[in-house]
N, C-alpha and C. Protein backbone atom coordinates (compact mmCIF):
# COMPACT_ATOMS: atom_id res chain seq x y z
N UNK A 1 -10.66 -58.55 32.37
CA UNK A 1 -9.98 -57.81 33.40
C UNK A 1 -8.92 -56.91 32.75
N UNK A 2 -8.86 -55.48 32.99
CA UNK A 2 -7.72 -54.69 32.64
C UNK A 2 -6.56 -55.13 33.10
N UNK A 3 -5.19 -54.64 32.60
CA UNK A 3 -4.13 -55.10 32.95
C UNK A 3 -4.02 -53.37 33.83
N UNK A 4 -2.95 -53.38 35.04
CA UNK A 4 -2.23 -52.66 35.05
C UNK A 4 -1.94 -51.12 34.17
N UNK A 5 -1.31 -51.79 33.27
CA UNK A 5 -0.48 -50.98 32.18
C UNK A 5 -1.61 -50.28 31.35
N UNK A 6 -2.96 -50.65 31.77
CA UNK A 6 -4.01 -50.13 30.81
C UNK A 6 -4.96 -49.13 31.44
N UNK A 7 -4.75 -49.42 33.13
CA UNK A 7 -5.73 -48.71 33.58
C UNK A 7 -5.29 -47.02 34.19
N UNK A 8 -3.61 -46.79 33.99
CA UNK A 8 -3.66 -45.56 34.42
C UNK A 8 -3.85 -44.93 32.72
N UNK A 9 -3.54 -45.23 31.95
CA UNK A 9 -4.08 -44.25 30.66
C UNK A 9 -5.38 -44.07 30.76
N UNK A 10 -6.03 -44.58 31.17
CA UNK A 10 -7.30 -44.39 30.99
C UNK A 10 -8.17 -43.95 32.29
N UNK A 11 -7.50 -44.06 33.11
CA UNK A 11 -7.80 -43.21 34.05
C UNK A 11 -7.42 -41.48 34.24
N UNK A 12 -6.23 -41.67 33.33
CA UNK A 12 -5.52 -39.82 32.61
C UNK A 12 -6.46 -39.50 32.15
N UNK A 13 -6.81 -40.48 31.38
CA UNK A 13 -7.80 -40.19 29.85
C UNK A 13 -9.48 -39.29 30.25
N UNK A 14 -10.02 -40.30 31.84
CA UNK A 14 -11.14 -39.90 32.06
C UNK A 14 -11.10 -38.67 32.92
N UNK A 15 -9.89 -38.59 32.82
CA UNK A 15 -9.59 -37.39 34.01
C UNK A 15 -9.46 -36.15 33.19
N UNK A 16 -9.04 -36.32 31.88
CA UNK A 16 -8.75 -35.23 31.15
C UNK A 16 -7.20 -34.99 31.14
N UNK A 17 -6.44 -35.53 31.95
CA UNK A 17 -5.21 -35.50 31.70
C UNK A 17 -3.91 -36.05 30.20
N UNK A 18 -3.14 -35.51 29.94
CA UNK A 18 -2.68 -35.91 29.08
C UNK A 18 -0.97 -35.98 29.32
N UNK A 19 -0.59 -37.28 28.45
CA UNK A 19 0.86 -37.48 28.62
C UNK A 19 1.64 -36.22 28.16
N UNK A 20 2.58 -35.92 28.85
CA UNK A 20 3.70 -34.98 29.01
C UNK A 20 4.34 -34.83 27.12
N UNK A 21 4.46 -33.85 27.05
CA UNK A 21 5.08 -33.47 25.09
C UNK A 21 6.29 -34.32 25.19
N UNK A 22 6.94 -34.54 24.06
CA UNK A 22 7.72 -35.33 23.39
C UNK A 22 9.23 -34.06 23.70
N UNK A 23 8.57 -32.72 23.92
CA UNK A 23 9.81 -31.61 23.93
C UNK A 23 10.09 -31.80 25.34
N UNK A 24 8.93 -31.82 26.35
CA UNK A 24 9.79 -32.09 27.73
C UNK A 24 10.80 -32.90 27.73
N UNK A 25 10.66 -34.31 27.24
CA UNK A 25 11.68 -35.22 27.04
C UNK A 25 12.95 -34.48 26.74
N UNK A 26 12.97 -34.18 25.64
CA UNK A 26 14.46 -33.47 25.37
C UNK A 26 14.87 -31.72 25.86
N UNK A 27 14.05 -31.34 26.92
CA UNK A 27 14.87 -30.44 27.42
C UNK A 27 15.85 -30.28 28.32
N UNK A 28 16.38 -29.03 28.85
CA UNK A 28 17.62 -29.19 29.51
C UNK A 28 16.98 -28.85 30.58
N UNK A 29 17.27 -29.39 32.30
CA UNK A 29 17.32 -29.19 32.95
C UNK A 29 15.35 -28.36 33.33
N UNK A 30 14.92 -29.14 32.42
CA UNK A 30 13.63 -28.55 32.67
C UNK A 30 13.18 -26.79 32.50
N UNK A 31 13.84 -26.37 31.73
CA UNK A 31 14.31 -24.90 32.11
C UNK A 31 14.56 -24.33 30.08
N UNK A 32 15.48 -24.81 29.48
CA UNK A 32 15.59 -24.47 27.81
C UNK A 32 14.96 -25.99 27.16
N UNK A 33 14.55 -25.52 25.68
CA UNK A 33 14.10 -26.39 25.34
C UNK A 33 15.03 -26.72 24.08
N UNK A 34 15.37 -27.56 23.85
CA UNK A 34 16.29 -28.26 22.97
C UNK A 34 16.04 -27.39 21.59
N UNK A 35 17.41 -27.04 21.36
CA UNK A 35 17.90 -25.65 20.24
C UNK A 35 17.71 -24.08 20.68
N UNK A 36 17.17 -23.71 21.88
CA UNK A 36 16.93 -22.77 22.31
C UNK A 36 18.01 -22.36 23.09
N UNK A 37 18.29 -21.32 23.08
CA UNK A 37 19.29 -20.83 24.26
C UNK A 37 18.20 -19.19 25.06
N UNK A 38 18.44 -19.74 25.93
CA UNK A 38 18.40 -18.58 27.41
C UNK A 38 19.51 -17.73 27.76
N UNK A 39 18.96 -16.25 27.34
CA UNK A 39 20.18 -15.17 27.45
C UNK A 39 20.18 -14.30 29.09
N UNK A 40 20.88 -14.84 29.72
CA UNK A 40 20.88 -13.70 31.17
C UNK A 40 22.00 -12.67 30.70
N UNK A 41 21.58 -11.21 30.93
CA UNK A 41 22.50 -10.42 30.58
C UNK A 41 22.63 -9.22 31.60
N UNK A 42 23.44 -9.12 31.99
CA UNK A 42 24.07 -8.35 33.14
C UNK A 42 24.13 -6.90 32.73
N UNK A 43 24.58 -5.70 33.24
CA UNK A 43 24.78 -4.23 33.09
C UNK A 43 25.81 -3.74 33.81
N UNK A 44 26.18 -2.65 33.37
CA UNK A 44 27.36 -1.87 34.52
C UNK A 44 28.35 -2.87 35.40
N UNK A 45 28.68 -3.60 34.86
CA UNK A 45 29.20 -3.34 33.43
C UNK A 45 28.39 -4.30 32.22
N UNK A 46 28.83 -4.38 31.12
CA UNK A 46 28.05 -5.24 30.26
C UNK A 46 28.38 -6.71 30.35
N UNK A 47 27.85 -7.31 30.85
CA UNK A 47 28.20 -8.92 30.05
C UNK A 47 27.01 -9.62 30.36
N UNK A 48 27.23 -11.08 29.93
CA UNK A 48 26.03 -12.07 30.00
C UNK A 48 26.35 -13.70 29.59
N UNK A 49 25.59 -14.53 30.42
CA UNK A 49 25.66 -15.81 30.45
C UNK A 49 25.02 -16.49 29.70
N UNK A 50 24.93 -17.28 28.72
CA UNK A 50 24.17 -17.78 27.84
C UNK A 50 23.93 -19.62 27.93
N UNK A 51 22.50 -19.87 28.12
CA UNK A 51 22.75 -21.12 28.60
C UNK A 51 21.99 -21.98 27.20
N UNK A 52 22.29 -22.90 26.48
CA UNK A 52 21.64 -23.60 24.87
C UNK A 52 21.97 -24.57 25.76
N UNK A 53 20.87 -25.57 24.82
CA UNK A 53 20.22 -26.38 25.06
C UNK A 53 20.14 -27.17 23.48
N UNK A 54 21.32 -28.10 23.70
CA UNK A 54 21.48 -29.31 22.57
C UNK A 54 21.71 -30.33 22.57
N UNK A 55 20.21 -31.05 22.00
CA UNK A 55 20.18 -32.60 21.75
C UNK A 55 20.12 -32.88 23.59
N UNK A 56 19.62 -32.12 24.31
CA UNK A 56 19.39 -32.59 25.69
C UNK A 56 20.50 -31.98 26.50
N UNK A 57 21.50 -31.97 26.22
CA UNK A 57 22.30 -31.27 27.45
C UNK A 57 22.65 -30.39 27.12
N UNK A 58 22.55 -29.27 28.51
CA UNK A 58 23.14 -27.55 28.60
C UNK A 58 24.52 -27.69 28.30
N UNK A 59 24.92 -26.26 27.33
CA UNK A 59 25.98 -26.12 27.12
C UNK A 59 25.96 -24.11 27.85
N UNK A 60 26.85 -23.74 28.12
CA UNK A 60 26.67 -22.27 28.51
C UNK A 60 27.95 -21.60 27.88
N UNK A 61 28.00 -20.04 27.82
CA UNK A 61 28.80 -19.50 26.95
C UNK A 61 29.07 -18.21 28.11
N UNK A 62 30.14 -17.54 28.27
CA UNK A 62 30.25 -16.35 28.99
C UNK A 62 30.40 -15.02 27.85
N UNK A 63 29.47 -14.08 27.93
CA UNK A 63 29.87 -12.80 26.96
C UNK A 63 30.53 -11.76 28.23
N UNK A 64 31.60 -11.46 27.59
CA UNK A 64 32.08 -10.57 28.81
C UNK A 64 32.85 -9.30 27.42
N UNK A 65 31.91 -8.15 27.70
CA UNK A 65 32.06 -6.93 26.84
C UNK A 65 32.43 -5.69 28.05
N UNK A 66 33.46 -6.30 29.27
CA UNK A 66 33.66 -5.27 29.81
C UNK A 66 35.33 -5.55 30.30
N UNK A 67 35.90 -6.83 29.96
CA UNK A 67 37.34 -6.71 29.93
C UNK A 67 38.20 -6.44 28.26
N UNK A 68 39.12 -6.01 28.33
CA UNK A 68 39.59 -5.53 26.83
C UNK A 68 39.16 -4.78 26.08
N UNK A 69 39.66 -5.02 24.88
CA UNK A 69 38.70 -4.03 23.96
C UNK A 69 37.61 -4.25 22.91
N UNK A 70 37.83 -5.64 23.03
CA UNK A 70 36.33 -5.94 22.31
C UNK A 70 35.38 -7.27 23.38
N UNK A 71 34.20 -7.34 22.38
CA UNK A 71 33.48 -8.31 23.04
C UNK A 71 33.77 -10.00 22.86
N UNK A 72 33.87 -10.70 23.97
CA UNK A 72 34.35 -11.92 24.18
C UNK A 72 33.45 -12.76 24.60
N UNK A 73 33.52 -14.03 23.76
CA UNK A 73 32.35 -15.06 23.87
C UNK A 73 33.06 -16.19 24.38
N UNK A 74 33.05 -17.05 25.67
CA UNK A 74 33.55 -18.34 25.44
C UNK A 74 33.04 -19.30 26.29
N UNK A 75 32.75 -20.18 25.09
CA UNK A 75 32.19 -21.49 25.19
C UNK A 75 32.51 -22.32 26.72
N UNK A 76 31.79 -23.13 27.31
CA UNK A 76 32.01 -23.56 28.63
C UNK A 76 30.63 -24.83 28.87
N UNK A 77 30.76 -25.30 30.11
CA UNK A 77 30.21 -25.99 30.81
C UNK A 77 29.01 -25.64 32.09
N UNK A 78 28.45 -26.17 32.59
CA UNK A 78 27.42 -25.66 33.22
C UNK A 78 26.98 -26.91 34.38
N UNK A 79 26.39 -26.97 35.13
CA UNK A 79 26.26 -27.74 35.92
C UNK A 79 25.16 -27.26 37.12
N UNK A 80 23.56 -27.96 36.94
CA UNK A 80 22.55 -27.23 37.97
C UNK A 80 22.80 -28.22 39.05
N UNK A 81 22.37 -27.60 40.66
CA UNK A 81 22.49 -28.36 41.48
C UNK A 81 20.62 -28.43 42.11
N UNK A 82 20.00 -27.62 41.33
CA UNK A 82 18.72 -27.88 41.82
C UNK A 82 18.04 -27.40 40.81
N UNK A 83 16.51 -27.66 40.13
CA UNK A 83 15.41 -26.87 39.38
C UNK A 83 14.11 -26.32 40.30
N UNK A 84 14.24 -25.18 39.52
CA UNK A 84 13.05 -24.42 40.14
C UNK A 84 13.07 -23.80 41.35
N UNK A 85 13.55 -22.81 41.82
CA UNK A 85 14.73 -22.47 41.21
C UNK A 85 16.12 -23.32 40.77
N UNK A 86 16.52 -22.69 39.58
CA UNK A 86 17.58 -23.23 38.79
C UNK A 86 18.77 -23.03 39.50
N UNK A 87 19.53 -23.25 40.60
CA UNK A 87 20.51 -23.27 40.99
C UNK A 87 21.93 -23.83 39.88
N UNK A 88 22.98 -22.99 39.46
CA UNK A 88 24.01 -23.57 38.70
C UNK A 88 24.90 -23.16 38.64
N UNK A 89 25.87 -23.44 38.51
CA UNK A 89 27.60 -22.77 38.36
C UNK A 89 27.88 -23.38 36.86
N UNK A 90 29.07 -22.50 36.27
CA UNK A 90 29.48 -22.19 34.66
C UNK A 90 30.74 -22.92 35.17
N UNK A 91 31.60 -23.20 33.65
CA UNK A 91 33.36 -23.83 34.14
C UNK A 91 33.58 -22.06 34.17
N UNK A 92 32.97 -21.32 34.07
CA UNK A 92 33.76 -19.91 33.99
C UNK A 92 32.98 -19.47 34.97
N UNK A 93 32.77 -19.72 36.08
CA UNK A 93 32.89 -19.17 37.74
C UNK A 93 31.68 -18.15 37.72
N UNK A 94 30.72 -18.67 37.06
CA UNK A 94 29.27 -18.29 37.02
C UNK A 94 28.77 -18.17 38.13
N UNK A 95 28.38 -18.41 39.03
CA UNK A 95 27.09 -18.80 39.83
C UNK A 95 25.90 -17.70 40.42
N UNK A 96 24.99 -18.77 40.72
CA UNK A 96 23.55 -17.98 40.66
C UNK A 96 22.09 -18.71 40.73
N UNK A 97 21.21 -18.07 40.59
CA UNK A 97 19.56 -18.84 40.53
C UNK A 97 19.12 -18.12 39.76
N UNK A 98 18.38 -19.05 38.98
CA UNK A 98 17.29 -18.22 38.21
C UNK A 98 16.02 -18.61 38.76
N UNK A 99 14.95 -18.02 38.59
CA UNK A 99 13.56 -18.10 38.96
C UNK A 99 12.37 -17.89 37.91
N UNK A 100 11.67 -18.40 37.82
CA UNK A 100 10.42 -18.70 37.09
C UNK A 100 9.83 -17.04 37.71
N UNK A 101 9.61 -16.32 36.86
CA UNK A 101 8.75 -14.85 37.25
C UNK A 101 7.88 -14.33 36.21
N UNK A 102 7.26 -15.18 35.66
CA UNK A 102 5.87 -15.18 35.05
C UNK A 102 5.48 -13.62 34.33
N UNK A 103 6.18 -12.97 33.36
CA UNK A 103 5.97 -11.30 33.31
C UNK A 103 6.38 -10.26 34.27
N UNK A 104 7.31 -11.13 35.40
CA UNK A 104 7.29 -10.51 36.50
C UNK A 104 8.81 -10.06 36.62
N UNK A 105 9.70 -9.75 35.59
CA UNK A 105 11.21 -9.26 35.14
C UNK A 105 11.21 -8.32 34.34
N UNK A 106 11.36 -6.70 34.80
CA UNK A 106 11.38 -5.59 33.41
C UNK A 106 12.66 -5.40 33.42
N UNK A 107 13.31 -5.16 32.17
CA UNK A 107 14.71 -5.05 32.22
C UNK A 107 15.12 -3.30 32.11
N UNK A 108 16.19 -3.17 31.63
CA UNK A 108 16.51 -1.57 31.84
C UNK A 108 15.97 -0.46 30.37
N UNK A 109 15.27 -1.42 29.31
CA UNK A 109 14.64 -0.98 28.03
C UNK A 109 13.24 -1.23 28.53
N UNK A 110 12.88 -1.83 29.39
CA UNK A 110 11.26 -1.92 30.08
C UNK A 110 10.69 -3.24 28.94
N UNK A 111 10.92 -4.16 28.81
CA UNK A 111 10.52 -5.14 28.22
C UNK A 111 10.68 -6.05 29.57
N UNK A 112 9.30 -7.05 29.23
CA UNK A 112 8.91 -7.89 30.37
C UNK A 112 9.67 -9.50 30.02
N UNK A 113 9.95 -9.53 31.08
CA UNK A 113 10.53 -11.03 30.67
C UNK A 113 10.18 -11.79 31.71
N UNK A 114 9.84 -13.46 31.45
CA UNK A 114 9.53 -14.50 32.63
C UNK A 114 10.62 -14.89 33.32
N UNK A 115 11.86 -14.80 33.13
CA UNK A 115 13.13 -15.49 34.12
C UNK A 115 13.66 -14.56 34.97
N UNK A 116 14.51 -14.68 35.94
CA UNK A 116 15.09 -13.54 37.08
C UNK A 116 16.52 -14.38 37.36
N UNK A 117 17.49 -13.63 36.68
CA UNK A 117 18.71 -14.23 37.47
C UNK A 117 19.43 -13.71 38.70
N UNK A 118 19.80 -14.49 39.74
CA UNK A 118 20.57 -13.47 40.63
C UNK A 118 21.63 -14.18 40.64
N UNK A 119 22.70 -13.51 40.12
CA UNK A 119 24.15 -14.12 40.32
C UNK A 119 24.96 -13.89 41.79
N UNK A 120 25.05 -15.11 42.23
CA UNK A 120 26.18 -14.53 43.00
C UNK A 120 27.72 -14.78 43.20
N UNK A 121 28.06 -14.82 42.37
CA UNK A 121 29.59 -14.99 41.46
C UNK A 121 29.74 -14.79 39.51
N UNK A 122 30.49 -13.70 40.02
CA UNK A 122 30.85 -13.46 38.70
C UNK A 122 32.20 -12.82 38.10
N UNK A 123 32.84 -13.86 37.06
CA UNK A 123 34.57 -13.93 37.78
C UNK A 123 34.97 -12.12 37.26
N UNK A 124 35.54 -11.33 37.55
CA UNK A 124 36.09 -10.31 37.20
C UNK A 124 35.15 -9.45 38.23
N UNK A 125 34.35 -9.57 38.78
CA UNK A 125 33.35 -8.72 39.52
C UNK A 125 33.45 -9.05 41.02
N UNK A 126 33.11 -8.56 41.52
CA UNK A 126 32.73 -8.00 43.03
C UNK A 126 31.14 -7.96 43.53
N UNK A 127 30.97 -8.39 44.47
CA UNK A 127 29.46 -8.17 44.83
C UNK A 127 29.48 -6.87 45.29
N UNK A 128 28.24 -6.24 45.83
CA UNK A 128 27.27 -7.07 45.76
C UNK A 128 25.95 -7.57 44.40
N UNK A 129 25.69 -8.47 43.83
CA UNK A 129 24.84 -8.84 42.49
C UNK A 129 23.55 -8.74 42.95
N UNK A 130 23.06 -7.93 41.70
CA UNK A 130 21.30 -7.69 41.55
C UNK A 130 21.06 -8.54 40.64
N UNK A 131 19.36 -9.29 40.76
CA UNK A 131 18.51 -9.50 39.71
C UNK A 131 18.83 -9.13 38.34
N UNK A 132 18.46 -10.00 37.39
CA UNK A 132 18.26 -9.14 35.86
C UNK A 132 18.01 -10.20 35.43
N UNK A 133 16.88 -9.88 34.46
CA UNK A 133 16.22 -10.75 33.43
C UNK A 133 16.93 -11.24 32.68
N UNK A 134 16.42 -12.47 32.72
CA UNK A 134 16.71 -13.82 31.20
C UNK A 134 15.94 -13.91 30.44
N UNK A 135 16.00 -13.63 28.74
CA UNK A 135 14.86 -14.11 27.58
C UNK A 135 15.57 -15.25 26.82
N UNK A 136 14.77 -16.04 26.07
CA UNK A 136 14.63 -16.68 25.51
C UNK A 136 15.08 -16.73 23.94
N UNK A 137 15.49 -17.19 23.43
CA UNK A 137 16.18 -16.77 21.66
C UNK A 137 16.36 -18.13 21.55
């Protein structure tokens, strides 16, 4: 007699199914994959949210190249309240969704990208916020 514990592998198995990668395990939020960071980058003015993905938990970064006189990076916190869409707020007053868009994001250089962010908070700014693609690095 099979045990239990023996008969759903092998019922995956006859099915053709296979256990989930060892990288799902360690990604963030289902969304970056551990050492990867996801760049959303904004226009008019310039800046962008950067979300890495280490050793399992999101860390996010704010680039903001439209207060002062040079470009400013700083490190922060992140926090999703849903996946798929990625619902999340930054400790630096981020918020927004991203969306899974399959080739379906051209940015303002016409390069295709799979993510779509729509922010709707972004600290130094004013709505109303458009779409703009997230890639991968």
């Amino acid at each position: 007699m099979m045990r239990a514990t023996s008969i759903v592998p092998a019922i995956m198995s006859i099915l053709g199914f296979t256990a989930p990668a060892m990288a799902a395990d360690i990604s963030c939020n289902g969304l970056v994959t551990s050492g990867e960071t996801m760049i959303c980058s904004g226009f008019e003015p310039n800046w962008a949210v950067e979300l890495t993905c280490v050793g399992g938990t999101m860390q996010s970064s704010f680039i903001d190249a439209f207060s002062g006189d040079g470009i400013q990076n700083t490190p922060g916190t992140v926090v999703f309240s849903s996946e798929d869409p990625w619902t999340f707020e930054t400790s630096h007053g981020i918020r927004g969704t991203i969306a899974a868009t399959p080739g379906g994001c051209t940015d303002e250089s016409d390069a295709v990208h799979d993510y779509t962010f729509t922010p709707t908070a972004v600290p130094g700014l004013s709505g109303p916020f458009f779409p703009f693609c997230c890639r991968m690095r």
